[in-house]
N, C-alpha and C. Protein backbone atom coordinates (compact mmCIF):
# COMPACT_ATOMS: atom_id res chain seq x y z
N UNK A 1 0.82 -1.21 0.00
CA UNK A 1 0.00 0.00 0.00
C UNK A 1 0.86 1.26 0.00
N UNK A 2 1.70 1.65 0.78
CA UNK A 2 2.85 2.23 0.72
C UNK A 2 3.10 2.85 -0.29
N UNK A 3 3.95 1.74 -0.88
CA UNK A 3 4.55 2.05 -2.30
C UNK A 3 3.97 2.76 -3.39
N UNK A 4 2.44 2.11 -3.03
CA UNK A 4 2.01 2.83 -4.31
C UNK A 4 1.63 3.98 -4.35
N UNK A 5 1.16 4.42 -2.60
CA UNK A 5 0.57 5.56 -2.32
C UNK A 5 1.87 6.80 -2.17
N UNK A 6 2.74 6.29 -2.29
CA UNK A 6 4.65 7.26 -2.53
C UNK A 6 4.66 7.37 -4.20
N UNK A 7 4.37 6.77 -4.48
CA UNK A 7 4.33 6.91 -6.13
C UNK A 7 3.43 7.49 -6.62
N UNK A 8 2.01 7.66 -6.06
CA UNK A 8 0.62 8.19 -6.67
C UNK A 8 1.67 9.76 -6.07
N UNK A 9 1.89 9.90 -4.96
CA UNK A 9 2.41 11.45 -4.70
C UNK A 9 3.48 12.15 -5.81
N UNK A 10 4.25 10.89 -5.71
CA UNK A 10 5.56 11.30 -6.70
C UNK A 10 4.61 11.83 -7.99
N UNK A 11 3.85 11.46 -8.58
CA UNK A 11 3.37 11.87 -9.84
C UNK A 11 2.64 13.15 -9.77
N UNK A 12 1.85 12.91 -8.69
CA UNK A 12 0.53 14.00 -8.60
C UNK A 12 1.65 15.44 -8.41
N UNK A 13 2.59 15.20 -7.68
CA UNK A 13 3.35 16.53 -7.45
C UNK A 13 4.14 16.95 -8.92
N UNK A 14 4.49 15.59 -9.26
CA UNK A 14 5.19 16.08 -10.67
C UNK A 14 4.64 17.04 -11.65
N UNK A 15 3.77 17.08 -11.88
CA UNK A 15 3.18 18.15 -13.00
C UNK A 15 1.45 19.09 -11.90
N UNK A 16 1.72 18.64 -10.66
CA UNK A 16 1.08 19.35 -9.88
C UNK A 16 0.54 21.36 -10.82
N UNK A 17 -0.23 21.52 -10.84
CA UNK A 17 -0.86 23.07 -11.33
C UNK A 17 -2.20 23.65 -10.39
N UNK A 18 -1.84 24.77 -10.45
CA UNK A 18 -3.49 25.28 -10.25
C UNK A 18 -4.83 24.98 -10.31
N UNK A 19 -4.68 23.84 -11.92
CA UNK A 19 -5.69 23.69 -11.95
C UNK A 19 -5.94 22.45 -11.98
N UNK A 20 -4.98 21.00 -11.42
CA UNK A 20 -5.15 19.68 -10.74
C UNK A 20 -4.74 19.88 -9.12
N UNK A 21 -4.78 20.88 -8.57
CA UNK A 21 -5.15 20.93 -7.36
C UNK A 21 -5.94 19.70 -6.79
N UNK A 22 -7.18 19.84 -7.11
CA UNK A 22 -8.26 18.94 -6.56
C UNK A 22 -7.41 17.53 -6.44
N UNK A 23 -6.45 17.13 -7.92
CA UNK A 23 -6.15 15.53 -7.30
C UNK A 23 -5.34 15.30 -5.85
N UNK A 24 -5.14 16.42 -5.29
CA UNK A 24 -4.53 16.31 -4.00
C UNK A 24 -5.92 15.38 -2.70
N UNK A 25 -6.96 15.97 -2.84
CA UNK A 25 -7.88 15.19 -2.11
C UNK A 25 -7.43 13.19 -2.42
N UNK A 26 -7.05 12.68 -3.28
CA UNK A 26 -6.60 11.41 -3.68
C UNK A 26 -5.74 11.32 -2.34
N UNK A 27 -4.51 11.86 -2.26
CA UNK A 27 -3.88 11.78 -1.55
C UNK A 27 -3.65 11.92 0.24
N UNK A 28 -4.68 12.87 0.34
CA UNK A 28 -4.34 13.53 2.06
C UNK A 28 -5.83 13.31 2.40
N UNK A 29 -5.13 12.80 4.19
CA UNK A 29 -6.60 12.53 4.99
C UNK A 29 -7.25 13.26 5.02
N UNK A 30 -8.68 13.53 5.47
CA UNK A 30 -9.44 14.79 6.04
C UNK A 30 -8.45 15.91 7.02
N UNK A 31 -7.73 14.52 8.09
CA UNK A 31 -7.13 15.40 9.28
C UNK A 31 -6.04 15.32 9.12
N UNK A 32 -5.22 15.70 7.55
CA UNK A 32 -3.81 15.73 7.27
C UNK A 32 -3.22 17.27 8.10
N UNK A 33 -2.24 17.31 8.71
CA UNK A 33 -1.34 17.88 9.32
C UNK A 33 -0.09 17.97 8.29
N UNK A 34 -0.34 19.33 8.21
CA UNK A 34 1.07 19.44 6.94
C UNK A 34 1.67 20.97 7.55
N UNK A 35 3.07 20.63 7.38
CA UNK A 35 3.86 21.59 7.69
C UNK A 35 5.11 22.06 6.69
N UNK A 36 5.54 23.30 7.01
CA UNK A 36 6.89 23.93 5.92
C UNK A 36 7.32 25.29 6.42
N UNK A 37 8.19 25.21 6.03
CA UNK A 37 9.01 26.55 6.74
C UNK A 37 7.95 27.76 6.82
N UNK A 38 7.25 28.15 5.77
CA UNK A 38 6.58 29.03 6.28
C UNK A 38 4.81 28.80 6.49
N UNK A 39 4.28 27.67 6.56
CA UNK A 39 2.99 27.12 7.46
C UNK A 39 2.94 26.19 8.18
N UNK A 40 1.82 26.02 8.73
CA UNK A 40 1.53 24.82 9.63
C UNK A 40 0.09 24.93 9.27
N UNK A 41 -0.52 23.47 8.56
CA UNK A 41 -1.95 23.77 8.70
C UNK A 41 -2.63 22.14 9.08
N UNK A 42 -3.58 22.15 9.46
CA UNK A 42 -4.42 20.97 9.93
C UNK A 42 -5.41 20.84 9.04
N UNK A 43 -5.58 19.28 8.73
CA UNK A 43 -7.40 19.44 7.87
C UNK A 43 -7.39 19.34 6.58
N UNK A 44 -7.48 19.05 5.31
CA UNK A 44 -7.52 19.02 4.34
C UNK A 44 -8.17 19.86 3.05
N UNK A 45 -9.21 21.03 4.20
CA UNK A 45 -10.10 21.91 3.44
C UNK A 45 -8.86 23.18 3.62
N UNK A 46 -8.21 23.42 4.78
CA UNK A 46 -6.87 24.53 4.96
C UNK A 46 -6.13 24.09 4.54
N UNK A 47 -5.38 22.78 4.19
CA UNK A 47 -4.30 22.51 3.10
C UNK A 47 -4.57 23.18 1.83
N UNK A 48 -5.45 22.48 1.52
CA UNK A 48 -6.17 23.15 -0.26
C UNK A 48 -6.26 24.47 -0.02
N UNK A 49 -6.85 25.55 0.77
CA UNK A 49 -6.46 26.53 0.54
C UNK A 49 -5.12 27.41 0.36
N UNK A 50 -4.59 26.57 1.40
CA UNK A 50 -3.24 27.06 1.61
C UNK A 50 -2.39 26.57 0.08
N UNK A 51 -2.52 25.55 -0.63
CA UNK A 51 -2.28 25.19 -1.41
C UNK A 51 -2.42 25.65 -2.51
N UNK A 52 -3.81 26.62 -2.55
CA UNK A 52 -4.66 27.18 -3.85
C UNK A 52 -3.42 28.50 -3.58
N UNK A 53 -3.54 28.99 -2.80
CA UNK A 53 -2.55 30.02 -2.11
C UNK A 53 -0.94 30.23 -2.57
N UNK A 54 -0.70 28.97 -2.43
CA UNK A 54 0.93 28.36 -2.92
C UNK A 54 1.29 28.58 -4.36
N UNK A 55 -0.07 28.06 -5.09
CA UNK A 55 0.22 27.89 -6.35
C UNK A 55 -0.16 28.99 -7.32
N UNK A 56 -0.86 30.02 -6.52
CA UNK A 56 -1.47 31.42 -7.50
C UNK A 56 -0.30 32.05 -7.79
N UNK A 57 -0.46 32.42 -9.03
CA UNK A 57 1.08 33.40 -9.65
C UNK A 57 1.78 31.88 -10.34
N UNK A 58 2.29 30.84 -9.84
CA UNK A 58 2.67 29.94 -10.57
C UNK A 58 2.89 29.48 -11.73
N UNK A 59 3.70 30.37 -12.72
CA UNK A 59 3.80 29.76 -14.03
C UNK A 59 4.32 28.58 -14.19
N UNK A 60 5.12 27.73 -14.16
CA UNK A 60 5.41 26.47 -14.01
C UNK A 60 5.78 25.89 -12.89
N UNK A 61 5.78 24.34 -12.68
CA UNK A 61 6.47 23.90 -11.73
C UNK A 61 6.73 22.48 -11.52
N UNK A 62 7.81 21.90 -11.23
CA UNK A 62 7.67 20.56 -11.61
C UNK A 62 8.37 20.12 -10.52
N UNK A 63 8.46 18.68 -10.73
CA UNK A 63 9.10 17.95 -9.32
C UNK A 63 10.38 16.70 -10.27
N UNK A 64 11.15 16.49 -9.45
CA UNK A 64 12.12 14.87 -9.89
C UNK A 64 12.29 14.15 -8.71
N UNK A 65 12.31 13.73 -8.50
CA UNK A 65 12.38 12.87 -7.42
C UNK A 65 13.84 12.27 -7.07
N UNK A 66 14.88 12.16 -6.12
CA UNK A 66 16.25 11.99 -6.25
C UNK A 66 16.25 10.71 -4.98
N UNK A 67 15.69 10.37 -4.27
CA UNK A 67 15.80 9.47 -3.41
C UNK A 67 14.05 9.05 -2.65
N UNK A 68 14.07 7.95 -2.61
CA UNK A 68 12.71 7.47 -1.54
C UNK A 68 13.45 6.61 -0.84
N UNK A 69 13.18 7.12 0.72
CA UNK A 69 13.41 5.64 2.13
C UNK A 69 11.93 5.36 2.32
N UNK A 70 11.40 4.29 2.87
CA UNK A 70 10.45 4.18 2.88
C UNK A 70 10.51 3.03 4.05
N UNK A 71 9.70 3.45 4.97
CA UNK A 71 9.36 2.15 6.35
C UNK A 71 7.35 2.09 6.35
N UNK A 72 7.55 1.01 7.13
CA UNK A 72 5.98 0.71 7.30
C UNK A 72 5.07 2.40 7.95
N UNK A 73 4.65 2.56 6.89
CA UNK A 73 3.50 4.14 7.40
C UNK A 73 4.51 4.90 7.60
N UNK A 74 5.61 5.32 6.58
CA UNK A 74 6.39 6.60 6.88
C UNK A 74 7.19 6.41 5.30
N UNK A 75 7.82 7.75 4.75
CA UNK A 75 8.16 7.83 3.78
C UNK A 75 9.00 8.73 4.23
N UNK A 76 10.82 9.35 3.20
CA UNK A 76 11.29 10.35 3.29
C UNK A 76 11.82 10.37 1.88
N UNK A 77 11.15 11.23 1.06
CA UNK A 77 10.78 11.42 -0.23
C UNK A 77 11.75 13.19 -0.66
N UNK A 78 13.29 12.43 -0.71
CA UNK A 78 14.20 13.65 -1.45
C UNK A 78 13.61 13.96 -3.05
N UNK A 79 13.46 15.43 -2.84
CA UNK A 79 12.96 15.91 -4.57
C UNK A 79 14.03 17.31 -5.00
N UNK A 80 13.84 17.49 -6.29
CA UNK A 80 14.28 18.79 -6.80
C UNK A 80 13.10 19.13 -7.87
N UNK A 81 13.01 20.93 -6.88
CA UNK A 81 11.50 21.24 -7.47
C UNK A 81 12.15 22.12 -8.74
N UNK A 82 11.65 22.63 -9.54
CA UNK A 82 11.79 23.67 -10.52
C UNK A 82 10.54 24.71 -11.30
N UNK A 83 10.57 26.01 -10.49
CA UNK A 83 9.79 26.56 -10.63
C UNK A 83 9.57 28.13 -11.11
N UNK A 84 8.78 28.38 -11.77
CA UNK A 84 8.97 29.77 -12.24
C UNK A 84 7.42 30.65 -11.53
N UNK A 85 7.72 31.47 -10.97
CA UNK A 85 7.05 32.19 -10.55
C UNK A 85 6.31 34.01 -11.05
N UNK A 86 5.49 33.97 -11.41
CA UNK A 86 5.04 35.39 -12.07
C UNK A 86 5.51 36.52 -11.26
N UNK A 87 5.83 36.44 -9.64
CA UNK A 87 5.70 37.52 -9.04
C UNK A 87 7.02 37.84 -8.97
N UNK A 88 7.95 36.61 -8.60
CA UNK A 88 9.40 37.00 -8.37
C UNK A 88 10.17 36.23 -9.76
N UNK A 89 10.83 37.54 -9.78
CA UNK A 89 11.61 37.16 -11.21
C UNK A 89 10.83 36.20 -12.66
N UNK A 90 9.84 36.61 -13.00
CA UNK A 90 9.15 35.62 -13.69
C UNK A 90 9.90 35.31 -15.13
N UNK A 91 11.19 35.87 -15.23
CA UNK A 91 11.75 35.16 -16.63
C UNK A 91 12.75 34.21 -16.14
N UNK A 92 12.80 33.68 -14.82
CA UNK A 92 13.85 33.20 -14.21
C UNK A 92 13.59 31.77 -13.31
N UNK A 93 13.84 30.90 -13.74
CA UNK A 93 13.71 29.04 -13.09
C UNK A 93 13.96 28.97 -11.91
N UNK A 94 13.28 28.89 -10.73
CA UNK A 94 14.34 28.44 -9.65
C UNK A 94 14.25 26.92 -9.24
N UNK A 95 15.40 26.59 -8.71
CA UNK A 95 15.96 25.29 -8.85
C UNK A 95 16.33 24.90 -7.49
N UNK A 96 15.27 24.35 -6.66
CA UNK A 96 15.29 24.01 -5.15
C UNK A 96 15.37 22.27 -4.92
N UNK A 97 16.38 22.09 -4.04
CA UNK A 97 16.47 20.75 -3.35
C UNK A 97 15.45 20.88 -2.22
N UNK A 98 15.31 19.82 -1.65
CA UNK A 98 14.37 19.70 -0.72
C UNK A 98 13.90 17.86 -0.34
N UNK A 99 13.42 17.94 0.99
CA UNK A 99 12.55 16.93 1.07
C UNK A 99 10.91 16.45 1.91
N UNK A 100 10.30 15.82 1.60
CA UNK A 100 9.13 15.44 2.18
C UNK A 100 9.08 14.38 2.95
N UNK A 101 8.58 14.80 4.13
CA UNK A 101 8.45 13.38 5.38
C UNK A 101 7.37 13.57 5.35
N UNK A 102 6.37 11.86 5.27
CA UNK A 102 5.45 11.60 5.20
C UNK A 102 5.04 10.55 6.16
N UNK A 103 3.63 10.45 6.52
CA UNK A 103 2.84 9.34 7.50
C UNK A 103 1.96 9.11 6.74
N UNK A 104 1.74 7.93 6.89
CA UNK A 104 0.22 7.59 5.78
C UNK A 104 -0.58 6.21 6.43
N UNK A 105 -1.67 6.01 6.56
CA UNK A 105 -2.16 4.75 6.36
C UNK A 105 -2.88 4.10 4.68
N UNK A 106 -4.32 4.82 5.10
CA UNK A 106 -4.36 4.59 3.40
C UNK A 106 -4.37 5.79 2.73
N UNK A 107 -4.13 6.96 3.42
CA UNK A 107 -3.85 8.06 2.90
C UNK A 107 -2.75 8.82 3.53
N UNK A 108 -2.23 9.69 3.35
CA UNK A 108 -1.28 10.70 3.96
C UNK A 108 -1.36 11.39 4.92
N UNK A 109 -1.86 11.60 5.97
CA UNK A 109 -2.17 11.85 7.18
C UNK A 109 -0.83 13.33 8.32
N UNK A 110 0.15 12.88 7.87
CA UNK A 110 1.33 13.88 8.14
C UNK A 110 2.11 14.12 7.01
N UNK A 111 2.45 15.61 6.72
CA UNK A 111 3.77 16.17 5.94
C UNK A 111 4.44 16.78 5.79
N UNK A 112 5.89 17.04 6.50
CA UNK A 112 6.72 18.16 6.87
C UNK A 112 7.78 18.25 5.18
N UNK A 113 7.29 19.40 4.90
CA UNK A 113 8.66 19.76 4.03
C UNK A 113 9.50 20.13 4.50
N UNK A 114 10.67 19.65 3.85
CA UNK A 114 12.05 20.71 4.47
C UNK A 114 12.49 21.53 3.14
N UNK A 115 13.13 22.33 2.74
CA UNK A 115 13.76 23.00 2.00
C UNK A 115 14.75 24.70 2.43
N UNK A 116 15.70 24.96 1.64
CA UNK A 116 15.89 26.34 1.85
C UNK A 116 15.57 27.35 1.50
N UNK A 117 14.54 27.94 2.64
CA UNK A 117 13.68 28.82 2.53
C UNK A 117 14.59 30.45 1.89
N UNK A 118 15.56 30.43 2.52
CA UNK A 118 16.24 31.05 1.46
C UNK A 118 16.94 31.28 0.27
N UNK A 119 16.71 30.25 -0.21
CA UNK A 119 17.14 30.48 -1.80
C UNK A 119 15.87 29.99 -2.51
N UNK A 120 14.79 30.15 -1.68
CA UNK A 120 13.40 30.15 -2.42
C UNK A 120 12.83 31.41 -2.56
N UNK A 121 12.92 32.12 -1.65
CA UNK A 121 12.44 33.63 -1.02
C UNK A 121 13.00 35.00 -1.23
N UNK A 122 14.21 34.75 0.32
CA UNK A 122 14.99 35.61 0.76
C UNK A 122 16.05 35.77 -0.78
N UNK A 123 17.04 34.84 -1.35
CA UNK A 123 17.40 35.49 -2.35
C UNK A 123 17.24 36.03 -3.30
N UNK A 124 15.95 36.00 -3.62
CA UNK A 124 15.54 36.82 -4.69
C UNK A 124 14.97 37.87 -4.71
N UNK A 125 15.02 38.56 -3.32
CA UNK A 125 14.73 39.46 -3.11
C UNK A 125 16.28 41.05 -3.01
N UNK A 126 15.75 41.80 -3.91
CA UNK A 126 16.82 42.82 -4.42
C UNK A 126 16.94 43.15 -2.86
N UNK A 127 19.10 43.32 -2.89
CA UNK A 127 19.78 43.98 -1.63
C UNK A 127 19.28 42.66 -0.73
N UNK A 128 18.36 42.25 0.00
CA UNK A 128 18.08 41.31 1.26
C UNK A 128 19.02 39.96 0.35
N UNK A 129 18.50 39.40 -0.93
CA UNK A 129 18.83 38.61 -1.65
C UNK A 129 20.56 38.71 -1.55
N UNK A 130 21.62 39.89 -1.91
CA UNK A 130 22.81 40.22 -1.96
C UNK A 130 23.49 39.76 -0.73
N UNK A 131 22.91 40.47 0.29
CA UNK A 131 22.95 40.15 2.13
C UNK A 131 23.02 38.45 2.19
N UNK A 132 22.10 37.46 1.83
CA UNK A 132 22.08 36.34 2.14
C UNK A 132 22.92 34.99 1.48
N UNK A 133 23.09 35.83 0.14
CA UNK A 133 23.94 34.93 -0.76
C UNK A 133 25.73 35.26 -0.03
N UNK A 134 25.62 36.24 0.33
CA UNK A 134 27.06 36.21 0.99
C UNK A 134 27.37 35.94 2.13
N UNK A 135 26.19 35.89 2.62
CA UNK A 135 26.40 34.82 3.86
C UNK A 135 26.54 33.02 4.21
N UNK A 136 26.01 33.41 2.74
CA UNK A 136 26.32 31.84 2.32
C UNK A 136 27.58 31.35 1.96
N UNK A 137 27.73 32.46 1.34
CA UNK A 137 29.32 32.05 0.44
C UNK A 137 30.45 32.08 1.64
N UNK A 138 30.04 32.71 2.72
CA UNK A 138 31.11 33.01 3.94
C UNK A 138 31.21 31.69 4.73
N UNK A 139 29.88 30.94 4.65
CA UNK A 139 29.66 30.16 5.55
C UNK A 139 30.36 28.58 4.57
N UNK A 140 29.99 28.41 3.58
CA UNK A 140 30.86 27.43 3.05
C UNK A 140 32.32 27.36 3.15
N UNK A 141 32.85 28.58 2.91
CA UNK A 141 33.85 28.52 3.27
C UNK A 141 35.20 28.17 4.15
């Protein structure tokens, strides 16, 4: 059950849009608990909004998938998203690592994203963006 229900996600996110939203109900309980750097929401009617929310402005966006662990009722589902956005920089791809921890029985029930919220956000934002990329570059170093 698992497997397939990690794979129905892997796809549904892959070409995920505005306007296959709805196939997300396939996936998440009524009382899915989903979290990410910048929400926390309970319930499946505030996901979808929050979701409808996520994806407005959205000119493209896609998913690859780079690793699945997978145990009985838990998943940790490494992706690289690629997305273009109307509001920020809209002639410009951004290209985010990230991953999804999941709980499921016969549906998805928990989901914490992880990703860096700053090189989703904060760098592309003129001067704050300048500030953070060199803090990066200081910190690899």
């Amino acid at each position: 059950m698992g497997g397939e229900l990690v794979r129905k996600f892997q796809r549904i996110y892959a070409g995920l849009t505005l306007r296959t939203l709805g196939q997300l109900n396939e996936l998440y309980a009524p009382n899915i608990h989903f979290i990410d750097p910048f929400h926390a929401v309970r319930g499946r009617e505030e996901f979808l909004r929050y979701m409808q929310q996520t994806y407005d402005g959205v000119a493209e966006c896609s998913f690859t998938y780079d690793d699945v662990i997978e145990q009985e009722g838990r998943a940790l589902v490494a992706w690289t998203m690629r997305m273009r956005h109307l509001k920020f920089r809209p002639d410009e791809v951004l290209t985010l690592r990230g991953a999804s921890r999941l709980h499921f029985e016969r549906t998805i029930t928990f989901q914490e994203d992880y990703y860096d919220c700053g090189a989703m956000l904060y760098e592309r934002i003129p001067l704050i963006g300048a500030v953070v990329r060199a803090v990066k570059r200081r910190a690899v170093k």
